[in-house]
N, C-alpha and C. Protein backbone atom coordinates (compact mmCIF):
# COMPACT_ATOMS: atom_id res chain seq x y z
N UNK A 1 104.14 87.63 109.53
CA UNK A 1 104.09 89.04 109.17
C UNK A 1 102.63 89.47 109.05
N UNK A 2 102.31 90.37 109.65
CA UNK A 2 100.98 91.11 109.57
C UNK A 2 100.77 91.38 108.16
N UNK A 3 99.53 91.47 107.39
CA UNK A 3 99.19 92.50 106.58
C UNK A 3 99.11 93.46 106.36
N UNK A 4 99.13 94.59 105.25
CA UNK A 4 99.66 95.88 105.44
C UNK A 4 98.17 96.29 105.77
N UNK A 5 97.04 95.76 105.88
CA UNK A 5 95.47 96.30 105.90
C UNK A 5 95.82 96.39 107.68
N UNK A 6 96.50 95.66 108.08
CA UNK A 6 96.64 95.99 109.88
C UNK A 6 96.50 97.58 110.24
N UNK A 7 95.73 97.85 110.83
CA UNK A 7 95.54 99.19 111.04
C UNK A 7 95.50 100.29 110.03
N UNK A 8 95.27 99.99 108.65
CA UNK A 8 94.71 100.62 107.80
C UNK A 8 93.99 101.89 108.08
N UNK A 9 92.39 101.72 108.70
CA UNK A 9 91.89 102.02 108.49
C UNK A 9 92.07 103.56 109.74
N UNK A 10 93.18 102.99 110.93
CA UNK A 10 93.19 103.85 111.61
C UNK A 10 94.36 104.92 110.83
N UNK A 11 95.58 104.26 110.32
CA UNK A 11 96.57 105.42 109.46
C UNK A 11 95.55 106.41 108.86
N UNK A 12 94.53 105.63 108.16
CA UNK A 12 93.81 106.51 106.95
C UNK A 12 92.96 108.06 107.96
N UNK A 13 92.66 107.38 109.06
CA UNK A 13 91.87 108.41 110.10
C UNK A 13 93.03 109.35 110.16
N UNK A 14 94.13 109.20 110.55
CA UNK A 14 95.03 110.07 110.91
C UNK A 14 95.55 110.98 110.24
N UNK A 15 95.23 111.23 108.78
CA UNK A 15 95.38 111.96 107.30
C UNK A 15 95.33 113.34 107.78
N UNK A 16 96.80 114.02 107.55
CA UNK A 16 96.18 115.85 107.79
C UNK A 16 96.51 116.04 109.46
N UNK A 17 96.53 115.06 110.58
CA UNK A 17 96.29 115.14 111.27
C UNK A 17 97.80 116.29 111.99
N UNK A 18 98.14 116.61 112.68
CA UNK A 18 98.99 117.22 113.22
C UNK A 18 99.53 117.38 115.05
N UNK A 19 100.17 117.02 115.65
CA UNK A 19 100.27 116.80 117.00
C UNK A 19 101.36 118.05 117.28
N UNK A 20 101.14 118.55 118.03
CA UNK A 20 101.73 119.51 118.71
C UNK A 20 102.41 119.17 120.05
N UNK A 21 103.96 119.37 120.24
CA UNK A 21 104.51 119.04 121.87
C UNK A 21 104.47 120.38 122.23
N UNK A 22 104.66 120.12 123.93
CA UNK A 22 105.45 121.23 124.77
C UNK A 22 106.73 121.52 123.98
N UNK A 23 107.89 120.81 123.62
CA UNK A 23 109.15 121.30 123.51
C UNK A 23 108.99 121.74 122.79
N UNK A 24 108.43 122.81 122.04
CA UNK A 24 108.33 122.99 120.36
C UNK A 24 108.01 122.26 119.22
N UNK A 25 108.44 120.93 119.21
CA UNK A 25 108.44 119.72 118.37
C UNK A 25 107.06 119.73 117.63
N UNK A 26 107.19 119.17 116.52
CA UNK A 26 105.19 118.30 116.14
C UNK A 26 105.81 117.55 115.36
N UNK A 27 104.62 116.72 115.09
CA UNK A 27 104.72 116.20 114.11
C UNK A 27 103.08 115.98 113.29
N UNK A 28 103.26 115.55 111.99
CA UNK A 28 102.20 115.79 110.87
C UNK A 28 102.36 114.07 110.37
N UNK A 29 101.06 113.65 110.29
CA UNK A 29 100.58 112.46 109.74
C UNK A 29 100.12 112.04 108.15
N UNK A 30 100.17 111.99 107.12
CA UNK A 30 99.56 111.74 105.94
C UNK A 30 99.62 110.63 105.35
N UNK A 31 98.43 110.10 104.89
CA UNK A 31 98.17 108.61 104.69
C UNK A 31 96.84 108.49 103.45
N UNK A 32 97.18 108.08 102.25
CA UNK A 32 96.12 107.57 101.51
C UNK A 32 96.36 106.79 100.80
N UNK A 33 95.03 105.93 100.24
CA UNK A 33 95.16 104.76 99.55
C UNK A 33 95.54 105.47 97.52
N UNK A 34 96.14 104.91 97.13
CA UNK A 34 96.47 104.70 95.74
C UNK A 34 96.81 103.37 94.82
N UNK A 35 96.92 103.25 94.45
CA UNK A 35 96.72 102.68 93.56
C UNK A 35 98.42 101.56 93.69
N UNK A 36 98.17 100.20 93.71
CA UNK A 36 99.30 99.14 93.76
C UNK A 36 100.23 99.34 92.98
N UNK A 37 101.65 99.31 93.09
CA UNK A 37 102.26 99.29 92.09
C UNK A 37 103.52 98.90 92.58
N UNK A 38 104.80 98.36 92.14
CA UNK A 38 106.13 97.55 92.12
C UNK A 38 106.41 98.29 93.07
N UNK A 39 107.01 99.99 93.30
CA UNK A 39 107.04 100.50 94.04
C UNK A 39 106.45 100.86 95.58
N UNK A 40 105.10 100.82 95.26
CA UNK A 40 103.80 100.65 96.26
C UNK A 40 103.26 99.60 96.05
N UNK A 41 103.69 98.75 96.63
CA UNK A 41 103.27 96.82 96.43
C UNK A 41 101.91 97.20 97.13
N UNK A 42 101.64 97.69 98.90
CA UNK A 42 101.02 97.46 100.05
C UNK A 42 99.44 98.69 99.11
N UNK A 43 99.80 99.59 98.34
CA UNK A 43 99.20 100.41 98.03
C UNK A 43 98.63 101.36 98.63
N UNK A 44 99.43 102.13 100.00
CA UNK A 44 99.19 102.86 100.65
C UNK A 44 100.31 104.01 100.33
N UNK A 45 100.09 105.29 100.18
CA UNK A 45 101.29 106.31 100.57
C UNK A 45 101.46 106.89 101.69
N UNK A 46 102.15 107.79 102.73
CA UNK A 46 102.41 107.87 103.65
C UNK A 46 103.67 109.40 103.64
N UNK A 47 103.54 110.05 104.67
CA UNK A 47 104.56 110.62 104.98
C UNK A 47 104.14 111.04 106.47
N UNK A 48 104.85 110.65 107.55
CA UNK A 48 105.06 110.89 108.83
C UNK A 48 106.14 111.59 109.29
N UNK A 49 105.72 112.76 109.97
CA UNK A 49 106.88 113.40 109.99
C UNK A 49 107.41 114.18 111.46
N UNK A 50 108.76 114.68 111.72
CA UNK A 50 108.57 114.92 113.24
C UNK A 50 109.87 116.62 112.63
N UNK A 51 109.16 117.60 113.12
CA UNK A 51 109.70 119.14 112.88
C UNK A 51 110.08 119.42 114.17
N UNK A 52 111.27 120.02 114.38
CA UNK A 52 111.56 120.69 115.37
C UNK A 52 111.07 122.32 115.45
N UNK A 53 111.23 123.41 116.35
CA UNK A 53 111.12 124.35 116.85
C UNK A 53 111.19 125.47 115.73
N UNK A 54 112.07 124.97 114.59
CA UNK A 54 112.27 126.11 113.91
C UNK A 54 111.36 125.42 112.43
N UNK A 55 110.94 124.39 112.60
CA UNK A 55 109.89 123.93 111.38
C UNK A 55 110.87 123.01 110.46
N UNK A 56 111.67 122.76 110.94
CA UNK A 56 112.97 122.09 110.18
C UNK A 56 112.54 120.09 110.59
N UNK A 57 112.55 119.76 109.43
CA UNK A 57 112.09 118.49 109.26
C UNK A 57 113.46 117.65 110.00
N UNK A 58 113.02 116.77 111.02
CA UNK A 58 114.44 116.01 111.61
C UNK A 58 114.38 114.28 111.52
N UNK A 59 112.59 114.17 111.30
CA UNK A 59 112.96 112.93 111.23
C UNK A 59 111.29 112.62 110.50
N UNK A 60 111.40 111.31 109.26
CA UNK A 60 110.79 111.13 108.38
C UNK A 60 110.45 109.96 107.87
N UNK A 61 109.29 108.87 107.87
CA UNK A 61 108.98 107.81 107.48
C UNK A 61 107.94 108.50 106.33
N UNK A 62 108.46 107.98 104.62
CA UNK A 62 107.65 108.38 104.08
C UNK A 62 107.85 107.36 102.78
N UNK A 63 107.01 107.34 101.72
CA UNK A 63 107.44 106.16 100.25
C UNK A 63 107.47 107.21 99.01
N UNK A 64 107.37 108.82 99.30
CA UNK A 64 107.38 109.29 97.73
C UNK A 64 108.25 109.39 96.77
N UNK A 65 109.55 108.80 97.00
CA UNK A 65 110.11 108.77 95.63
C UNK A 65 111.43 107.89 96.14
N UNK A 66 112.07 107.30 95.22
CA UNK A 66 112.91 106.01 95.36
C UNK A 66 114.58 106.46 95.95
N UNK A 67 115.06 106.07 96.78
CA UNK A 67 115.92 105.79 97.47
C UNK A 67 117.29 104.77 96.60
N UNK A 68 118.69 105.45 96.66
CA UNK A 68 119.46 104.44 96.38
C UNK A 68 120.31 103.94 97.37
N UNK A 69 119.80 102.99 97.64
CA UNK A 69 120.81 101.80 98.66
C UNK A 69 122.12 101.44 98.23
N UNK A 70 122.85 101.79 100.06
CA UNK A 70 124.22 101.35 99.68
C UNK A 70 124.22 99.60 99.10
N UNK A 71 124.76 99.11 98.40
CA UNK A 71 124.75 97.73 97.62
C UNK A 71 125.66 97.47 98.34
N UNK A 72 125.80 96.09 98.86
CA UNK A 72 127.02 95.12 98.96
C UNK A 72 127.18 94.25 97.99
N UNK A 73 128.17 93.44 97.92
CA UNK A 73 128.31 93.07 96.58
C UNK A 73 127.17 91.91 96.94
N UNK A 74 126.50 91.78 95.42
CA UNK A 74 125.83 90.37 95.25
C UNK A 74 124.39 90.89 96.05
N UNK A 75 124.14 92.11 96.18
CA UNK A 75 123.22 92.48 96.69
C UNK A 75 121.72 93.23 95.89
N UNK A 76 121.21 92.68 96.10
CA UNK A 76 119.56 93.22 94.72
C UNK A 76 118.97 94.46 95.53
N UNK A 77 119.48 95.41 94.23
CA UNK A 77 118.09 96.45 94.28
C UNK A 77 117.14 96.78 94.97
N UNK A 78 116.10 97.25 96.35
CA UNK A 78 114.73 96.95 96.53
C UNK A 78 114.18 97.92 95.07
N UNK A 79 113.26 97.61 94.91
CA UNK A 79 111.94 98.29 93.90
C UNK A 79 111.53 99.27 94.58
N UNK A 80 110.61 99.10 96.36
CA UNK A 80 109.82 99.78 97.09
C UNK A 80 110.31 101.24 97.09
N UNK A 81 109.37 101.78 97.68
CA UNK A 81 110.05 103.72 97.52
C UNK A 81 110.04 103.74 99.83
N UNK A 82 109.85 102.59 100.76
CA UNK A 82 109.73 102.87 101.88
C UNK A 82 110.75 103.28 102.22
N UNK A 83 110.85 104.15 103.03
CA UNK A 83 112.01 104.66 103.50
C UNK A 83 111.80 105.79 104.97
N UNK A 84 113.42 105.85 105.55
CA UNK A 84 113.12 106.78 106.75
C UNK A 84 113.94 108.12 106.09
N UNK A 85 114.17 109.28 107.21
CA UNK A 85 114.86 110.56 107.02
C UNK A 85 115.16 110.62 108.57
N UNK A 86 116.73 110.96 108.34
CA UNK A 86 117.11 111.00 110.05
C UNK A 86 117.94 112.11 110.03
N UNK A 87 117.39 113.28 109.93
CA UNK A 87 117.88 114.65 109.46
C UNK A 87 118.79 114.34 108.35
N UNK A 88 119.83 114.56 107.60
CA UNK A 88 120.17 114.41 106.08
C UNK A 88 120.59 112.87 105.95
N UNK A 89 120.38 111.68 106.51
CA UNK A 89 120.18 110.23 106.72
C UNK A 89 118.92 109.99 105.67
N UNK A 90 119.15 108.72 104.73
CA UNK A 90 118.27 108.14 104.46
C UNK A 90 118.68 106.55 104.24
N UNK A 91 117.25 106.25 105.27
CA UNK A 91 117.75 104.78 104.82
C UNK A 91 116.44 103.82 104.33
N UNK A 92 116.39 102.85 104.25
CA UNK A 92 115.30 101.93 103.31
C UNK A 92 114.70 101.41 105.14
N UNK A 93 113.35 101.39 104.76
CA UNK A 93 112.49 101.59 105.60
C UNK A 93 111.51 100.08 105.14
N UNK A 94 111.05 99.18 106.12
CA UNK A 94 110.49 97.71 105.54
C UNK A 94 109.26 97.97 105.99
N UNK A 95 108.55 98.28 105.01
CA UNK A 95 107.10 98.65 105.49
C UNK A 95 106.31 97.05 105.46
N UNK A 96 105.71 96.67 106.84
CA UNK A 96 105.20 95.44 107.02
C UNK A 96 103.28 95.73 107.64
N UNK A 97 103.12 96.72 108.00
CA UNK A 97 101.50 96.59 108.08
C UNK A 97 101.69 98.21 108.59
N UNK A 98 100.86 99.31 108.46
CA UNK A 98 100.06 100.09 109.02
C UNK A 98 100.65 100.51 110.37
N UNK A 99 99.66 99.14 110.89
CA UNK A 99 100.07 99.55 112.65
C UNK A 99 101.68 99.82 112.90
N UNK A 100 102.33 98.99 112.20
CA UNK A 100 103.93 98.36 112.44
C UNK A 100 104.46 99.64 112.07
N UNK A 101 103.82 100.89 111.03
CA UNK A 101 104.53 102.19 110.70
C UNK A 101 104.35 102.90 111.71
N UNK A 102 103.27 103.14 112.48
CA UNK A 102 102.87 103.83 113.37
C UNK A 102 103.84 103.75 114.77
N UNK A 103 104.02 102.40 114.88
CA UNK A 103 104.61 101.87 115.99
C UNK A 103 106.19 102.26 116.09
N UNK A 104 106.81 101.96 114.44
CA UNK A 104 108.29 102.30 114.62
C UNK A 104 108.03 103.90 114.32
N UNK A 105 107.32 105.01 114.36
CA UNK A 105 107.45 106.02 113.76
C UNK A 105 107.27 106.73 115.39
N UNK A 106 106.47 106.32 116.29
CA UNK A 106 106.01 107.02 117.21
C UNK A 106 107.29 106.53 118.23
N UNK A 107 107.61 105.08 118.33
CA UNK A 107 109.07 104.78 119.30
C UNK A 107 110.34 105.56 118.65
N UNK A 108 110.73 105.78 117.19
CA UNK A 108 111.69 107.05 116.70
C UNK A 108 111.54 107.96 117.37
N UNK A 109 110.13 108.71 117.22
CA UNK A 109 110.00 109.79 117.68
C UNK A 109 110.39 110.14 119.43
N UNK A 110 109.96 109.26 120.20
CA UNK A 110 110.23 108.88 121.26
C UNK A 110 111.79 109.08 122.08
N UNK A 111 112.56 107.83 121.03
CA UNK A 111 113.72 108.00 121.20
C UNK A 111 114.86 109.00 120.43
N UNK A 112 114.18 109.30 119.64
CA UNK A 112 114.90 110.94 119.41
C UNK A 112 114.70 112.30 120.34
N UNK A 113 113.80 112.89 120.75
CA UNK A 113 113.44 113.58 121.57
C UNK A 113 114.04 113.16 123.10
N UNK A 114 114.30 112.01 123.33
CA UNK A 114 114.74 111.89 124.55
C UNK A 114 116.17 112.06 124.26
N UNK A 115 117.05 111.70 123.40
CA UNK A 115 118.42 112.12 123.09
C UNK A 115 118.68 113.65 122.83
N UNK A 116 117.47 114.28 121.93
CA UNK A 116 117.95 115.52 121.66
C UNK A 116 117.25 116.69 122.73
N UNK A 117 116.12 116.51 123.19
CA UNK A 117 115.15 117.47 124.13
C UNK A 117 115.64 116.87 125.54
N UNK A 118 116.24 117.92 126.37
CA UNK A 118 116.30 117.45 127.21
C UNK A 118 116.40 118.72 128.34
């Protein structure tokens, strides 16, 4: 497993940043360091995000506030706040390095737009 410092320093560049498509689509980048904690083990926060045409949020990798997981039985809690948004979908999101957010956030984006823009 990579470290979460893997591409750190480029998430942190990308802060604020904003991408604009042809189809209407964008999406908005935000990334800063804070402070470690049970929740934020990696000590990075994050919200990546992909808006459609009418500004309506459709899809979302972000850690600001805690998520309750469906449990199976005999199944523990996570602590972490990582998580995705797949228009009213939320599911627990395994944040493993930086780059690795970037990577599953930009192939989502990818393969959503090719299902829904067409």
């Amino acid at each position: 497993m990579e470290k979460p410092i893997a591409g750190l320093e480029y998430l942190l560049m990308l802060h604020g940043e904003i991408f604009r498509m042809d189809n209407g689509y964008w999406t908005k980048i935000e990334a800063w360091m804070t402070s470690t904690t049970e929740q934020v083990p990696h000590g990075i926060r994050y919200s990546l995000t992909l808006h459609d045409h009418n500004n309506d949020r459709v899809l979302g990798y972000d850690n600001a506030h805690h998520i309750k997981p469906k449990l199976k039985q005999f199944a523990v809690e996570k602590t972490t706040w990582d998580h995705k948004h797949l228009k009213n979908k939320v599911k627990q999101y395994e944040f493993e390095s930086a780059y690795q957010l970037l990577e599953d956030f930009w192939k989502e984006v990818d393969s959503y737009l090719k299902e829904v823009v067409r």
